[in-house]
Protein backbone atom coordinates (compact mmCIF):
# COMPACT_ATOMS: atom_id res chain seq x y z
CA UNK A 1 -24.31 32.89 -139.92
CA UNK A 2 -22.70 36.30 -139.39
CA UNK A 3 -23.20 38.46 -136.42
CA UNK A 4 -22.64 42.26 -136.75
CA UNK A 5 -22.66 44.43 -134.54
CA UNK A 6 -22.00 48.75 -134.52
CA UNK A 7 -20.47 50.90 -131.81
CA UNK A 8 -19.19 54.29 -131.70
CA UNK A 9 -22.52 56.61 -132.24
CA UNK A 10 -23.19 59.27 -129.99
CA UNK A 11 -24.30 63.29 -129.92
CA UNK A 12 -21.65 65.66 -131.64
CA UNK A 13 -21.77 69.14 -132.36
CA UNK A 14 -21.69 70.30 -136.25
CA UNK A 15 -18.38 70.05 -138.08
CA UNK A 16 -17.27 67.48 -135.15
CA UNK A 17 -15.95 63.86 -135.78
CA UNK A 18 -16.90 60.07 -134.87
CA UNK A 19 -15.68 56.69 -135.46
CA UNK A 20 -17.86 53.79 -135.73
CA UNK A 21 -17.02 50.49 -135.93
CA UNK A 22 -18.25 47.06 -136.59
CA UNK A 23 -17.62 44.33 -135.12
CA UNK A 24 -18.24 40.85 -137.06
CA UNK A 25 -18.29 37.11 -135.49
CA UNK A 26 -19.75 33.46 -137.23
CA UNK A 27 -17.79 30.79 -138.91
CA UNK A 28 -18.34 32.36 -142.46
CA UNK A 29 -17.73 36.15 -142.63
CA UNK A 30 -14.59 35.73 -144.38
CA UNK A 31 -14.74 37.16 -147.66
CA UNK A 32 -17.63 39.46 -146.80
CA UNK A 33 -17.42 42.78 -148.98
CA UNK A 34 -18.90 45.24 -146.09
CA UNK A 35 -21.26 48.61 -146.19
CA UNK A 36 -22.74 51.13 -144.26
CA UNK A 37 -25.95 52.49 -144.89
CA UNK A 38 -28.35 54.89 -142.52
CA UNK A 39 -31.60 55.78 -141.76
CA UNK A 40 -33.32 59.18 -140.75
CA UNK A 41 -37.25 59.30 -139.29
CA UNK A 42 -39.30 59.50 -141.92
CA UNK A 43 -36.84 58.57 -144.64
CA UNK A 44 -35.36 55.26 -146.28
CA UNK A 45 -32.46 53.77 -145.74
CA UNK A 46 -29.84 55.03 -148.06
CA UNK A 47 -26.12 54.00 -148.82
CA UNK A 48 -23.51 55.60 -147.00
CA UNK A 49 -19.95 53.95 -148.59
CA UNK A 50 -18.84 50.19 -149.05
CA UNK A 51 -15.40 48.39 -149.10
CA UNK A 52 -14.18 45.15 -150.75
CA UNK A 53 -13.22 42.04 -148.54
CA UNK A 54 -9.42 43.56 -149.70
CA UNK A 55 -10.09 46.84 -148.94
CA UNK A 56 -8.65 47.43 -152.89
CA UNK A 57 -12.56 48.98 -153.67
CA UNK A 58 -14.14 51.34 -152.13
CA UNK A 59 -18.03 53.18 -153.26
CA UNK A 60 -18.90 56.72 -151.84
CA UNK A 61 -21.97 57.80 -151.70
CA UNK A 62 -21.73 61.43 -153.14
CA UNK A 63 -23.06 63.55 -150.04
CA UNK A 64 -19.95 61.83 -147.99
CA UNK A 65 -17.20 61.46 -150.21
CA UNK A 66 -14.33 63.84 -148.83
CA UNK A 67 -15.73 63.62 -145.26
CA UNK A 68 -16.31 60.22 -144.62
CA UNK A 69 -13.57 57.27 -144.63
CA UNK A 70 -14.01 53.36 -144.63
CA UNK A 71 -11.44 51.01 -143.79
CA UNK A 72 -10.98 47.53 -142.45
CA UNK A 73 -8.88 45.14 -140.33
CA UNK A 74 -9.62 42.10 -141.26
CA UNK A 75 -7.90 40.79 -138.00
CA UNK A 76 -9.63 42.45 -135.53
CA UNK A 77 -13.01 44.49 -136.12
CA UNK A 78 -13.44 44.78 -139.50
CA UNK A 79 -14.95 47.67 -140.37
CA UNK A 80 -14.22 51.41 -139.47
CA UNK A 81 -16.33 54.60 -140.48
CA UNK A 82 -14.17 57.69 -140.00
CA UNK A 83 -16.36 60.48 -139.80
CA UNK A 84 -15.48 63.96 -140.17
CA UNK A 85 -16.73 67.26 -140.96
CA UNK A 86 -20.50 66.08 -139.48
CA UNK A 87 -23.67 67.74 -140.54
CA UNK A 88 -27.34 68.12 -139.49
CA UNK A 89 -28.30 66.26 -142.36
CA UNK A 90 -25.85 63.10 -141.39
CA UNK A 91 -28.20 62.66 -138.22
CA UNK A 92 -30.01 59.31 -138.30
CA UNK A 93 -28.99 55.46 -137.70
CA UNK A 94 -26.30 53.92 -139.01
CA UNK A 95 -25.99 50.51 -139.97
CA UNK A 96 -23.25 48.34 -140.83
CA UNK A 97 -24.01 45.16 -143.28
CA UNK A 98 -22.18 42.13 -145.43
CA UNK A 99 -22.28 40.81 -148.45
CA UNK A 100 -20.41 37.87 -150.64
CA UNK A 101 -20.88 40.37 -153.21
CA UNK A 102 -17.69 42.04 -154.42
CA UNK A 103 -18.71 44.35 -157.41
CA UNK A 104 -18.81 47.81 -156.39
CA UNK A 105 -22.24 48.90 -158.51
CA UNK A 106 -24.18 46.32 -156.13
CA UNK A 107 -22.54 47.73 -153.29
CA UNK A 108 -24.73 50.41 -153.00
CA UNK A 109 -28.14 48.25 -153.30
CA UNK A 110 -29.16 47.14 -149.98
CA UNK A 111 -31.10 44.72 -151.03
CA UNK A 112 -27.44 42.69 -152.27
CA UNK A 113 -26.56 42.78 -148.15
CA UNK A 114 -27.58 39.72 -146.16
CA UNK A 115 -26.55 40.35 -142.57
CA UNK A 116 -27.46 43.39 -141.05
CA UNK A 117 -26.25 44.95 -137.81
CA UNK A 118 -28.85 46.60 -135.14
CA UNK A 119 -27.72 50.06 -135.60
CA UNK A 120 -26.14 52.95 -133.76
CA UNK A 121 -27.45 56.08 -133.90
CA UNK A 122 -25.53 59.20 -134.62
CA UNK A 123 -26.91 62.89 -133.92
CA UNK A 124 -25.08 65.76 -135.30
CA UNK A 125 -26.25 69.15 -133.58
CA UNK A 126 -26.52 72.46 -135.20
């Protein structure tokens, strides 16, 4: 069983930057290709970017790519979301989730994901 776990949401201002992270435990998370996906009110949850368990593949999704980063330490927490260059329309929750998968087309599906984190929200002000 993994355990996830997100930190680093918070209110920023448009154009501002955050960092979230997430933080994995449980005997088997090694291997784990990881994503993040969000969630606004009133709207499904949609893919955000995925890496590889070697950090060799990385998946945008189009609205972020050039503005948002992903990267991993497999030694410590595992899974960083560099955010910059935030906009109204990035407000909503953000989750972090794993995956044995490793091929970057399923990356995007969250229905390929089995552990889920909780969720930290992240407002972006106008």
């Amino acid at each position: 069983q993994v355990q996830l776990v997100e930190s680093g949401g918070g209110l920023v201002q448009a154009g501002g930057s955050l960092r979230l992270s997430c933080a994995a435990s449980g005997p088997t998370f090694g291997g784990n290709s990881m994503g993040w996906f969000r969630q606004a009110p009133g709207k499904e949850r949609e893919f955000v970017v995925a890496i590889t368990w070697s950090g060799g593949n990385t998946v945008y999704a189009d609205s972020v790519k050039g503005r948002f980063t992903i990267s991993r330490d497999n030694v410590k927490n595992p899974v960083y979301l560099q955010m910059n260059s935030l906009k109204p329309e990035d407000t909503a929750v953000y989750y972090c989730a794993a995956t044995r998968r490793f091929q970057t087309q399923l990356l995007e599906l969250a229905r390929n994901y089995d552990y889920w984190g909780p969720g930290t929200q992240v407002t972006v002000s106008s």
